[in-house]
Protein backbone atom coordinates (compact mmCIF):
# COMPACT_ATOMS: atom_id res chain seq x y z
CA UNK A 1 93.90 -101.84 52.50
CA UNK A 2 95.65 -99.45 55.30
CA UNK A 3 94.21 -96.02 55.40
CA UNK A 4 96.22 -93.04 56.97
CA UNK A 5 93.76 -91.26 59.49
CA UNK A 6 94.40 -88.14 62.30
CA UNK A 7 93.00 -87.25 65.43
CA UNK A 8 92.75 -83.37 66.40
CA UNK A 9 94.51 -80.69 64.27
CA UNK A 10 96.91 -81.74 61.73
CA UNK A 11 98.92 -79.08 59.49
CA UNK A 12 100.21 -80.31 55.93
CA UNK A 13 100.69 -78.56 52.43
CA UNK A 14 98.54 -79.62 49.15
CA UNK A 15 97.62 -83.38 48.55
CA UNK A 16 98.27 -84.66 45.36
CA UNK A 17 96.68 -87.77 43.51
CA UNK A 18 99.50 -90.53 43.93
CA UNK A 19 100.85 -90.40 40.56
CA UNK A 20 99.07 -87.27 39.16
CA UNK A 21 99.96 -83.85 40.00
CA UNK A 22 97.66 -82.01 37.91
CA UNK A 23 94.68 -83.22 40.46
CA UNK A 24 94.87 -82.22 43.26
CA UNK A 25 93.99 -79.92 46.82
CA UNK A 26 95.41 -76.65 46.82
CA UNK A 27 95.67 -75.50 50.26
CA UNK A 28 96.88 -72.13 50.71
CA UNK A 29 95.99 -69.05 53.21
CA UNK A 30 92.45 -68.34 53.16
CA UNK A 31 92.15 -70.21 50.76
CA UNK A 32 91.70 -73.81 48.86
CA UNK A 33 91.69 -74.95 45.70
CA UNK A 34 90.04 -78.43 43.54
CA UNK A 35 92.24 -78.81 40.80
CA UNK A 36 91.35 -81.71 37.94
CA UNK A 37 93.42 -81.66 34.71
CA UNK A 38 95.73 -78.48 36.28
CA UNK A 39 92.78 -76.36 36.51
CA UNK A 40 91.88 -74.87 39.50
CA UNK A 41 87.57 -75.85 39.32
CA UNK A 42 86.22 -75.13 42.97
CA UNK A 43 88.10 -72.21 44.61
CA UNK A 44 86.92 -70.99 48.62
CA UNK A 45 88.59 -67.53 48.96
CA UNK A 46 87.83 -66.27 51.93
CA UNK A 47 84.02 -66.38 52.31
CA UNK A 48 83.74 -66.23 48.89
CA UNK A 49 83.31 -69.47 46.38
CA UNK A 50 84.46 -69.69 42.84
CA UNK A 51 83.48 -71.87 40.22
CA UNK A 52 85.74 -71.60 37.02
CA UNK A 53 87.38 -68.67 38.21
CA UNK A 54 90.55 -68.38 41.19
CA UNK A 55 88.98 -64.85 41.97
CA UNK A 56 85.55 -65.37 42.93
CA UNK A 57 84.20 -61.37 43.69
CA UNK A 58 81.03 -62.79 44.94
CA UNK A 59 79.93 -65.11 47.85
CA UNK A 60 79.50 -67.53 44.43
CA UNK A 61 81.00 -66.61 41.17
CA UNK A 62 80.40 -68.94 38.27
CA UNK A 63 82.62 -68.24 35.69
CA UNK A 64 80.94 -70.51 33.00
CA UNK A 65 77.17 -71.37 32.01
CA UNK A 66 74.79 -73.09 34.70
CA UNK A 67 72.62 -75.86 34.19
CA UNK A 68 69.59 -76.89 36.19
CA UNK A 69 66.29 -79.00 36.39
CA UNK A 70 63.60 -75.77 36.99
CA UNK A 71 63.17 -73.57 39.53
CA UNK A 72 65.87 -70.41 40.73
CA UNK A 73 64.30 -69.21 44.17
CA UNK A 74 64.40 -66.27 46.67
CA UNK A 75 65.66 -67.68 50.35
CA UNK A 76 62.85 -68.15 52.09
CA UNK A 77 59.75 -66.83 49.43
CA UNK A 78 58.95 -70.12 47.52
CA UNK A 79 55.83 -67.50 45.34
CA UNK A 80 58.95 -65.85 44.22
CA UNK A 81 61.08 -67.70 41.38
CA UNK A 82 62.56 -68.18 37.84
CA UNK A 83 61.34 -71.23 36.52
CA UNK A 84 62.38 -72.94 33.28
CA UNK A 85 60.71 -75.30 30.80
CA UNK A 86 61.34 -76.76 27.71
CA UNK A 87 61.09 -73.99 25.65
CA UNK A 88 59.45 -72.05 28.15
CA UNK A 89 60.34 -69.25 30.93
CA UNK A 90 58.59 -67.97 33.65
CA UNK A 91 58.97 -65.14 36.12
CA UNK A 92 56.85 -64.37 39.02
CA UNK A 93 57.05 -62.22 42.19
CA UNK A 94 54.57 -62.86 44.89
CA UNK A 95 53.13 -65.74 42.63
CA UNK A 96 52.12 -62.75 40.40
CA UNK A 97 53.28 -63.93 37.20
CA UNK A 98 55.17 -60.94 35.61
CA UNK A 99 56.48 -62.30 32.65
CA UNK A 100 56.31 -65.61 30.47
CA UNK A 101 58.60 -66.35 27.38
CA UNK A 102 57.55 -69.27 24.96
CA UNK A 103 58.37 -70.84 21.99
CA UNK A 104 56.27 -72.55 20.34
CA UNK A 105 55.65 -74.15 16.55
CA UNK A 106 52.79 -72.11 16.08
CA UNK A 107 53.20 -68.87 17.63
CA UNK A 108 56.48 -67.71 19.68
CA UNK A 109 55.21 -64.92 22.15
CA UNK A 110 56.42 -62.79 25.13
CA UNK A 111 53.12 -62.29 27.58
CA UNK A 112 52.87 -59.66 30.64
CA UNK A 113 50.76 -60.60 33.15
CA UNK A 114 49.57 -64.19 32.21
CA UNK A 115 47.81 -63.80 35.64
CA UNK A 116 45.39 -61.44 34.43
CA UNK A 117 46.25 -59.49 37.82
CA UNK A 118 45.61 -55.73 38.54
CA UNK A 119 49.25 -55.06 37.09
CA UNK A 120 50.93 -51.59 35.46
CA UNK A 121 53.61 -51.64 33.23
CA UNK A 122 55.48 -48.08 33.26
CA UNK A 123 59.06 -47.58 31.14
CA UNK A 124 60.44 -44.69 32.26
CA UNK A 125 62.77 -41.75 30.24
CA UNK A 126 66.51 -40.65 31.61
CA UNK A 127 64.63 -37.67 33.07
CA UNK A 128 62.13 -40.22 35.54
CA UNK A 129 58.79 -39.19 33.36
CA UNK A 130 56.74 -41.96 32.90
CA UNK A 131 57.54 -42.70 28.87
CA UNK A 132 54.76 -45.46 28.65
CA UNK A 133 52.60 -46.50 30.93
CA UNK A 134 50.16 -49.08 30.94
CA UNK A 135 47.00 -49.07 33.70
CA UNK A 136 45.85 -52.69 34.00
CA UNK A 137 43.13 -52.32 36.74
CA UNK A 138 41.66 -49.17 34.38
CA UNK A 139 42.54 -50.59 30.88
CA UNK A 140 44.25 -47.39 29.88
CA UNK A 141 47.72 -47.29 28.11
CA UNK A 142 49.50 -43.71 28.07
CA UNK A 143 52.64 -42.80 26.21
CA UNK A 144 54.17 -40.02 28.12
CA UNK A 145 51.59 -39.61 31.00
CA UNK A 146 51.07 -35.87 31.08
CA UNK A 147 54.91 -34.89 30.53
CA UNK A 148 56.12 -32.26 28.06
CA UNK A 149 58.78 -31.49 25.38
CA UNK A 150 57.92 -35.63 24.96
CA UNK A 151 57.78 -37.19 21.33
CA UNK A 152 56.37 -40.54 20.40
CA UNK A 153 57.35 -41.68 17.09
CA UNK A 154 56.06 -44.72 15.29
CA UNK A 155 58.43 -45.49 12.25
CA UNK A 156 57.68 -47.41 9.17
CA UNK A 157 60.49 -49.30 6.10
CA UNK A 158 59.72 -45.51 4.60
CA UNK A 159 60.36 -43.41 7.90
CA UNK A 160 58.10 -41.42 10.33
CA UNK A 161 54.92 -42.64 9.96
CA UNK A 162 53.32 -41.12 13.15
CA UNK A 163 54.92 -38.59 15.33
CA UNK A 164 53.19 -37.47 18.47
CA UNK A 165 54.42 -34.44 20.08
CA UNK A 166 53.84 -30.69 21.99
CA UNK A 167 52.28 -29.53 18.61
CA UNK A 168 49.90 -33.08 18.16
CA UNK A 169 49.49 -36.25 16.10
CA UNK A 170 51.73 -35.61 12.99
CA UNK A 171 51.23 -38.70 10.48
CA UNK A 172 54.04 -38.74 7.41
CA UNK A 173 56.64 -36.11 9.40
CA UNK A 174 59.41 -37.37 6.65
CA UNK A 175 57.40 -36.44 3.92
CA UNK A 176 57.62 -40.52 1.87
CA UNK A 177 55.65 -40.63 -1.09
CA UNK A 178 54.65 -44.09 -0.03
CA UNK A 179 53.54 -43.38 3.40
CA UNK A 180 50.15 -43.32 2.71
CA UNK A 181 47.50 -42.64 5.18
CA UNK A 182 44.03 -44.49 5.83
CA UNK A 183 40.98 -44.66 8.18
CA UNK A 184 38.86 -48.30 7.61
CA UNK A 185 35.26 -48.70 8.66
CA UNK A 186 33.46 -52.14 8.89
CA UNK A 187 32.63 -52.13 4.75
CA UNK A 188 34.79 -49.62 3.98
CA UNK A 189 38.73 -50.00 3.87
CA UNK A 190 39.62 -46.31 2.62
CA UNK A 191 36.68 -44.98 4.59
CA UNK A 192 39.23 -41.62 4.56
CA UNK A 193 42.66 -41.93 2.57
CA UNK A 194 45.41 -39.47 2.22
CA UNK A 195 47.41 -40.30 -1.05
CA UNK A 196 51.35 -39.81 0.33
CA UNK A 197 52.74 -39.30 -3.24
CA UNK A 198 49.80 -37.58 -4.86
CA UNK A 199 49.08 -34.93 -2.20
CA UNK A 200 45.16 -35.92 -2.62
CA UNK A 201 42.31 -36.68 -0.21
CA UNK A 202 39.98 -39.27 -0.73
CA UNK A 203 36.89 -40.05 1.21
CA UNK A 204 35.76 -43.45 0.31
CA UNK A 205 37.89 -43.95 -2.74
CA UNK A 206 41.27 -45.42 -2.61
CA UNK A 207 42.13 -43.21 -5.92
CA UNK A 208 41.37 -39.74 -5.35
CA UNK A 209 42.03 -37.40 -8.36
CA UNK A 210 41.68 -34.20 -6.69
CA UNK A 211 42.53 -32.26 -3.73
CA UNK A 212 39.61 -33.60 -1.98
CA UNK A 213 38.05 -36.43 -3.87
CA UNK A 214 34.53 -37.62 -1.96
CA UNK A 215 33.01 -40.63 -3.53
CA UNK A 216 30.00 -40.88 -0.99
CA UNK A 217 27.12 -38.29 -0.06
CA UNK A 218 28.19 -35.12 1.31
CA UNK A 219 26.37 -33.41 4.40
CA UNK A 220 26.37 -29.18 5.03
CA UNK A 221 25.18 -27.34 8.06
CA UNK A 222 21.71 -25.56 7.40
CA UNK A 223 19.78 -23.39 9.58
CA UNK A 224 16.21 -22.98 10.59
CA UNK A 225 14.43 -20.02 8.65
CA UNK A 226 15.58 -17.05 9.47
CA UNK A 227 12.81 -14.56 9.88
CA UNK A 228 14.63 -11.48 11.57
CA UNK A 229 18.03 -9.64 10.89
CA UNK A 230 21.19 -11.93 11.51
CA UNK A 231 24.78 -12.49 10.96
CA UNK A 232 26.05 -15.37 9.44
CA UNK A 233 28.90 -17.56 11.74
CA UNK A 234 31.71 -19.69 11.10
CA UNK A 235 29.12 -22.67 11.38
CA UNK A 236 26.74 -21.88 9.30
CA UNK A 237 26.64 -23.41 5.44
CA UNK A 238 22.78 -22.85 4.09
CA UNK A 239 20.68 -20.45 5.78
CA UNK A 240 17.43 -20.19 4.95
CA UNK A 241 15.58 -16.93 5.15
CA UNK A 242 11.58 -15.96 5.45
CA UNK A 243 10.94 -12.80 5.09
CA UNK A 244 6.46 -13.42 4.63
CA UNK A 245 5.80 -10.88 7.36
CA UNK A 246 9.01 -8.12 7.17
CA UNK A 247 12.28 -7.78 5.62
CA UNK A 248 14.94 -9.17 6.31
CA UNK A 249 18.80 -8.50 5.97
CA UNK A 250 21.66 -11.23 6.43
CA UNK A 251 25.14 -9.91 7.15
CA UNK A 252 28.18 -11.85 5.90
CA UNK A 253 31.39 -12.03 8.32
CA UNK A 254 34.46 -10.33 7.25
CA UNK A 255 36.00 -11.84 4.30
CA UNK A 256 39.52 -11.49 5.36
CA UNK A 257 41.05 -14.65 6.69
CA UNK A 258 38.59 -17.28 5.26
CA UNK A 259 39.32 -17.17 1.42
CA UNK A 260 37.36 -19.86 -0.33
CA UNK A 261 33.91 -20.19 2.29
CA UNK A 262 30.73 -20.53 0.36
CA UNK A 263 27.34 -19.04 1.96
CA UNK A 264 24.11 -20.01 0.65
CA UNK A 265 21.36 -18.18 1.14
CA UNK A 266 17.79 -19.64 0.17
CA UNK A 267 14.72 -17.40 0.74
CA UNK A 268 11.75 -19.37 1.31
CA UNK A 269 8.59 -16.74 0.71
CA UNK A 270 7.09 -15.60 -2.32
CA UNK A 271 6.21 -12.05 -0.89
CA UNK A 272 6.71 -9.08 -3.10
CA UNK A 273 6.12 -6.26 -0.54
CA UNK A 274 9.23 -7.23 1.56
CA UNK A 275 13.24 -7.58 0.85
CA UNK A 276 15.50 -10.26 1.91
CA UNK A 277 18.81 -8.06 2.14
CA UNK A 278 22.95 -9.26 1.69
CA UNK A 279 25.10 -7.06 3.58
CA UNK A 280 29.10 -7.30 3.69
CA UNK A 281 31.10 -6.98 6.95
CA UNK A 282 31.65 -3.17 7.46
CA UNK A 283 33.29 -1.35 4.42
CA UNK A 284 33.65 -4.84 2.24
CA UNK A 285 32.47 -5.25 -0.85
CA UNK A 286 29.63 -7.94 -2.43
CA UNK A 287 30.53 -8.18 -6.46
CA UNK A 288 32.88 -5.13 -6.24
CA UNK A 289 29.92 -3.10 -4.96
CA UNK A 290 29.34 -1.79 -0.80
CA UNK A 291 25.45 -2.24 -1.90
CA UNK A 292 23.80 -4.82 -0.45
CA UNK A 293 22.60 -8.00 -2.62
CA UNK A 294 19.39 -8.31 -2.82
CA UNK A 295 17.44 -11.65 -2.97
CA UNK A 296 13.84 -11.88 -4.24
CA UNK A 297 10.66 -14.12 -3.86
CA UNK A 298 12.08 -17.61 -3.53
CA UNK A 299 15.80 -17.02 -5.09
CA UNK A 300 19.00 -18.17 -3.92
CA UNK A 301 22.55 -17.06 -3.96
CA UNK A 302 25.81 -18.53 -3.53
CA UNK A 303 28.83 -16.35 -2.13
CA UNK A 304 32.39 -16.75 -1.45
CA UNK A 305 35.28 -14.98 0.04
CA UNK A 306 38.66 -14.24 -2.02
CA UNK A 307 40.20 -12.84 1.54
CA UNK A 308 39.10 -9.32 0.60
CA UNK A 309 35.32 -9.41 -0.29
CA UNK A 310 32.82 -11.47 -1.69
CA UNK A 311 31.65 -12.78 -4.96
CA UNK A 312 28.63 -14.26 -6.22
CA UNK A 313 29.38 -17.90 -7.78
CA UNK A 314 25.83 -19.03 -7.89
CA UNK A 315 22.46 -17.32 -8.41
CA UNK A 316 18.84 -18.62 -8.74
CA UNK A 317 15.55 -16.42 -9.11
CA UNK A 318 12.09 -16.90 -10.38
């Protein structure tokens, strides 16, 4: 067989397969082309090389998928890489690995640092605040780091079911009847449940019938024995009273603004010789009346505000 060779520089137009002009070497300015079947398949344009495409816009432009065995590297960082498996992707920087995708029979998953390295993961809003950040080394997560005007929603099939924003936690903000609302403990799965459709409270009961429905002991604040003149405070529930040695006389707060708080007020002493005095807030009443209540030897009363005054709702006495 004769072969046709050159020596030096040697100038000719495309070369053709003998017989077939669809394959062929396009050679053109700046430019040649491997054609198979008439289509153009490996363009060099300049410094530029195309693959499926005549107009490569990159130093390599792939116009069409890619296939290959596993690894996709950065020049000259081998800890740096996209690596495929069957089924399986990995990406690491710095031999950190950031991300892994897997899919698997059992349990498909997308893990953040496999590498159980000191690694934050921040997603940032259109305005640069940091919208959720998670602090690996600290084992914190934020959502909205500090920012304001921010809102967090969390949405359930029904719609809002937790909105966090300037004015707090809001759970239900759509109003759904069947977003319900419940706290579990270890024994306990509606430890504290808000009924979404009824408008009811439960503590410990998943059915509450009431406003406040408590199927479990109840707890109220009660102070030591009071055995000098005092005022009653926003904390106090019971207050117990011994008035043995001198009288004594328990002011209520002002009744406006807390309509509906209960005071009782135990006395503890059997004395006769002393008085164990109720006295309103200023000018407000006690039963319709600016005279003081009065409580003898080891009685009791129970008070509450209507927002003007005070009523008695309870009374003991020997």
């Amino acid at each position: 067989m004769a072969y046709k060779y050159s020596v030096g520089k040697r100038d000719f137009g495309d070369i053709e397969y003998e017989g077939d002009v669809d394959t062929q070497i396009d050679f053109e300015s700046d430019f040649i082309a491997l054609t198979t079947g008439g289509t153009k398949v490996l363009i060099v344009s300049g410094s530029k090389v195309g693959i499926g495409t005549s107009t490569p816009s990159y130093e390599l432009d792939v116009a069409g998928d890619i296939g290959l065995s596993e690894y996709i590297y950065h020049k000259g960082d081998d800890d740096t890489f996209i690596r495929f498996r069957d089924d399986d992707i990995t990406i690491k920087a710095g031999n950190v690995s950031f991300i892994k995708i897997t899919e698997d029979d059992s349990q498909d998953k997308i893990s953040f640092n496999e590498g159980r390295t000191d690694l934050d993961f921040i997603v940032r809003s259109p305005n640069e605040s940091l919208a959720v950040y998670l602090n690996a080394g600290n084992e914190v997560f934020h959502i909205n780091h500090g920012e304001s005007n921010f809102k967090t929603k969390i949405h359930s099939l029904n719609g809002e079911a937790l909105t966090v924003n300037d004015d707090g936690a809001i759970f239900n903000e759509d109003g759904a009847a069947a977003n319900d609302f419940r706290v579990e403990t270890d024994s306990d799965t509606h430890m504290l449940f808000v009924d979404g459709g009824n408008n009811t409270v439960g503590v410990a009961t998943s059915a509450p019938t009431s406003g406040l429905h408590v199927d479990s002991s109840c707890g109220y604040a009660i102070t030591g024995a009071k055995s000098s003149d005092y005022t009653a405070t926003a904390s106090d529930h019971t207050i117990l009273v011994n008035a043995a040695n001198a009288s004594v006389t328990i002011t209520l707060p002002t009744a406006v603004g807390i309509p509906g708080r209960l005071y009782i007020i135990k006395r503890l002493d059997a004395a006769v010789q002393t008085v164990v005095s109720i006295a309103a807030n200023g000018s407000e009443e006690i039963e319709a009346s600016t005279d003081d209540a009065i409580l003898g030897p080891m009685g009791s009363l129970v008070l509450q505000s209507d927002n003007s005054g005070w009523w008695i709702v309870g009374q003991y006495s020997l």
